[in-house]
C-alpha atoms as a PDB file:
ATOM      1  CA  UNK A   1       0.000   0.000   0.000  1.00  0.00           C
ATOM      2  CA  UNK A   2       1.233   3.461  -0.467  1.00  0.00           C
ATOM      3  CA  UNK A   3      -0.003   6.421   0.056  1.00  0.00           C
ATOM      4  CA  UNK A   4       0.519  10.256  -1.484  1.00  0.00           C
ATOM      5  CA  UNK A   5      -0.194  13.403  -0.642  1.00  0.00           C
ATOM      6  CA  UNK A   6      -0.971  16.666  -2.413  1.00  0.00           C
ATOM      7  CA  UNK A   7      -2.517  20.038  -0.977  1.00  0.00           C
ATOM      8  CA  UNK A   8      -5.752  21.143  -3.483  1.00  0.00           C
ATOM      9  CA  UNK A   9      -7.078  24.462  -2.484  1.00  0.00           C
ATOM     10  CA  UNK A  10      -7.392  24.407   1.417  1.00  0.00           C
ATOM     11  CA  UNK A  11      -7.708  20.476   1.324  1.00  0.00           C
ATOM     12  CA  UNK A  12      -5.177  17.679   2.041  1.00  0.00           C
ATOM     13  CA  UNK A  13      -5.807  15.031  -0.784  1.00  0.00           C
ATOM     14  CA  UNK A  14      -4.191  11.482   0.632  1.00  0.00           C
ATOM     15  CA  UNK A  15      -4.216   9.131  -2.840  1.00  0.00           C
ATOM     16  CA  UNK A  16      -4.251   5.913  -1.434  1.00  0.00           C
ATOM     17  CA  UNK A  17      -3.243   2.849  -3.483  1.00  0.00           C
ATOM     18  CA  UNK A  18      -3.623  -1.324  -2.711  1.00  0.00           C
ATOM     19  CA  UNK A  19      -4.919  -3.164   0.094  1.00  0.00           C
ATOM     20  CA  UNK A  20      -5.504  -1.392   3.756  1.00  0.00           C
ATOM     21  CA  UNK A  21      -5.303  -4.798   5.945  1.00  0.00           C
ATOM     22  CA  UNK A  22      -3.542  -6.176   9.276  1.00  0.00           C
ATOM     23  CA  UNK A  23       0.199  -5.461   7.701  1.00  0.00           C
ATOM     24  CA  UNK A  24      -0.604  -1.822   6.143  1.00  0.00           C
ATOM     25  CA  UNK A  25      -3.039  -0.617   8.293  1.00  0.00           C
ATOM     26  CA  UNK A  26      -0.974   1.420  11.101  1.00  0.00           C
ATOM     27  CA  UNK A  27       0.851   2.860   8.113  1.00  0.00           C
ATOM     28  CA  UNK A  28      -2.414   4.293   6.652  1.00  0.00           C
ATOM     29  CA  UNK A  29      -3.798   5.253   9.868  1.00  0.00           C
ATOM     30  CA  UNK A  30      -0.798   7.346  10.426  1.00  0.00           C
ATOM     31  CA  UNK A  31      -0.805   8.945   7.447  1.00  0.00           C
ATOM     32  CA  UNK A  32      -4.981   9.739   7.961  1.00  0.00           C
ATOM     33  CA  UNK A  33      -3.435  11.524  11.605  1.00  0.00           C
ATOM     34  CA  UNK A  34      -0.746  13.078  10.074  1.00  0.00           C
ATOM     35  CA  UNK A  35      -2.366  14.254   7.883  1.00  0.00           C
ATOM     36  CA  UNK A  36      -4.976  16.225  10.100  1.00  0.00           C
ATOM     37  CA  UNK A  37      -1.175  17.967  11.496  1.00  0.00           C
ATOM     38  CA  UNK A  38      -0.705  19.719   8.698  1.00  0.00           C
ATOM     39  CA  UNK A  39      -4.237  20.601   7.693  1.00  0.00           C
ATOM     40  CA  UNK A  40      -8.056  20.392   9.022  1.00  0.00           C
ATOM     41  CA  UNK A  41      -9.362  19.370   5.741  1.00  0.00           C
ATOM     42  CA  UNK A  42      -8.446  16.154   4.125  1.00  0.00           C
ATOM     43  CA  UNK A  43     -10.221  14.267   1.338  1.00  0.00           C
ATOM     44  CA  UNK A  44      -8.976  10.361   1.128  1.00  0.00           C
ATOM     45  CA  UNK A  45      -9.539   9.665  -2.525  1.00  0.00           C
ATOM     46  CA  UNK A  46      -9.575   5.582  -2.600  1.00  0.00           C
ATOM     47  CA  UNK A  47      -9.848   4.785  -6.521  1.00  0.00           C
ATOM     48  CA  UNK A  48      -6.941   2.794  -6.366  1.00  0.00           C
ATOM     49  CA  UNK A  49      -8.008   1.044  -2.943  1.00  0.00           C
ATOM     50  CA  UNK A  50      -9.318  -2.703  -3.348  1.00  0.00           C
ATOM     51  CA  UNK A  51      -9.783  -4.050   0.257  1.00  0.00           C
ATOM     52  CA  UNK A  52     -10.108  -2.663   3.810  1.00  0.00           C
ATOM     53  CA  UNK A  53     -10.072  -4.432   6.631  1.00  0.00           C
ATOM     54  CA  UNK A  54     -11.158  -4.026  10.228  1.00  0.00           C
ATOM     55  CA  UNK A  55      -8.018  -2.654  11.038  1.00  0.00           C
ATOM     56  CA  UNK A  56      -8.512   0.104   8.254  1.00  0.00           C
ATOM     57  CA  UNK A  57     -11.814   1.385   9.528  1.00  0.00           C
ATOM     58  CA  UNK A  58     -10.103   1.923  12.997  1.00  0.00           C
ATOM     59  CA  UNK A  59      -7.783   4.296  11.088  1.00  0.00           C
ATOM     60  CA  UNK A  60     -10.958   6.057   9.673  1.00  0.00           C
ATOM     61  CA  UNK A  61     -12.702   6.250  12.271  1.00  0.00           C
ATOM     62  CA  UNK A  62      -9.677   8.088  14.444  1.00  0.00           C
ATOM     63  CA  UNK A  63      -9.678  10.295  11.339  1.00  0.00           C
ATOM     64  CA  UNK A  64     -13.170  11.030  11.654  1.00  0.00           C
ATOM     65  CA  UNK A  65     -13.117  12.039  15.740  1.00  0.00           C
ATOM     66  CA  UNK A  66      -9.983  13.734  14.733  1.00  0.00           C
ATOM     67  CA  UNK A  67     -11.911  16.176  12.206  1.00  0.00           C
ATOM     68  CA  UNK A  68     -14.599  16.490  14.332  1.00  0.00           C
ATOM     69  CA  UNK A  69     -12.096  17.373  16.971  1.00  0.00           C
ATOM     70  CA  UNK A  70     -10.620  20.084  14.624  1.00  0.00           C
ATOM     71  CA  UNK A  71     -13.313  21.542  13.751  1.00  0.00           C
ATOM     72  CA  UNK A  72     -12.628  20.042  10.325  1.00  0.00           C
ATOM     73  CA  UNK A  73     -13.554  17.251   7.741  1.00  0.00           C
ATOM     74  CA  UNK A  74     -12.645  13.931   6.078  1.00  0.00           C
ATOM     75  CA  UNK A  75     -14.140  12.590   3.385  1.00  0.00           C
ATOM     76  CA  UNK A  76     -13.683   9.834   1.033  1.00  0.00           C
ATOM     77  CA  UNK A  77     -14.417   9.632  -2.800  1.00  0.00           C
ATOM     78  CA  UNK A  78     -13.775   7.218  -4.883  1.00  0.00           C
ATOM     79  CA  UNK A  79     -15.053   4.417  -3.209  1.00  0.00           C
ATOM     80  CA  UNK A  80     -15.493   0.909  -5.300  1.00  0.00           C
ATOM     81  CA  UNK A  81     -18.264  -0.722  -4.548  1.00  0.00           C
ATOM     82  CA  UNK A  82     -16.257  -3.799  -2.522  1.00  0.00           C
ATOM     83  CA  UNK A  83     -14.992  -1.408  -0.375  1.00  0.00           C
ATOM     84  CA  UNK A  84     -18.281   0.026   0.073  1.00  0.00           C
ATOM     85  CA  UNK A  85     -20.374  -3.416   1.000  1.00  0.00           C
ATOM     86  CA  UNK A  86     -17.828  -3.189   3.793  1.00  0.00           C
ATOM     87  CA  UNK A  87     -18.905   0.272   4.898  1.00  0.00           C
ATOM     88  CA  UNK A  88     -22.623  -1.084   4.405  1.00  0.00           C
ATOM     89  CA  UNK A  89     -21.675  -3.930   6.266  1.00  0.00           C
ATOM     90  CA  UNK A  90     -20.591  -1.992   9.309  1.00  0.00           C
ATOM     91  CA  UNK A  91     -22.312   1.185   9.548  1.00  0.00           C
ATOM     92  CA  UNK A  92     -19.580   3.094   8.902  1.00  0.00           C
ATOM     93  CA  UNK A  93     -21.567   4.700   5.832  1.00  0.00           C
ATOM     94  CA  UNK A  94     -23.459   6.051   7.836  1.00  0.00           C
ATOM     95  CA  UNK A  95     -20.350   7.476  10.303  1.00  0.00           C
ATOM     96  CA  UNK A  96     -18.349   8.614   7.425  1.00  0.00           C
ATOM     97  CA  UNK A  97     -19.008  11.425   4.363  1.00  0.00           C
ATOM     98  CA  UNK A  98     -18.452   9.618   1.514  1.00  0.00           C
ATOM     99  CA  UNK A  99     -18.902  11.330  -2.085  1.00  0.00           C
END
C-alpha cells in the first residue's frame, strides 16, 4: 500500500493505493493523523483502494473524531463498490461522508 499526498485548495488530498489490511493498516492510519497535522481538511480519494479491513476502519474512524475534533472534515471519494459493501456492512456509511 502506499499512500501520497498533495494540498488542493485548502484540502489535504491522501491518494491511497492497494490493500488497507492487518500489515498496512498502522501505516495508513498514520498517514490519515498526520495528515490532520498539517491541515483540518483532508479528502482520502480511494480509486486505487481494493480491500479494507477491520483494522482500516479503525484508522478512519480516528480520522473522523480527529476532524470532528478540529473543527474540520474527512471525506472519502472514490469508493469501489467492494470497499463500500464493507462500509454497508458496518455502519460506517453512515459514520463517514463519503462522495
Amino acid at each position: 500500500m502506499t499512500v501520497t499526498e498533495d494540498f488542493v485548495d485548502d484540502k489535504l488530498v491522501l491518494s491511497v493505493e492497494g490493500r488497507i489490511e492487518t500489515n498496512t493498516a498502522p501505516e495508513f492510519q498514520s498517514a490519515v493523523l498526520g495528515a490532520f497535522q498539517k491541515c483540518s481538511n483532508v479528502v482520502i480519494d480511494f480509486e486505487e483502494v481494493a480491500y479494507i479491513s477491520s483494522a482500516g476502519l479503525r484508522g478512519l474512524l480516528l480520522g473522523h473524531k480527529t476532524a470532528q475534533s478540529k473543527g474540520g472534515s474527512m471525506v472519502l471519494t472514490n469508493v469501489n463498490d467492494a470497499v463500500m459493501e464493507v462500509f454497508k456492512m458496518t455502519g460506517f456509511k453512515n459514520i463517514l461522508t463519503i462522495q
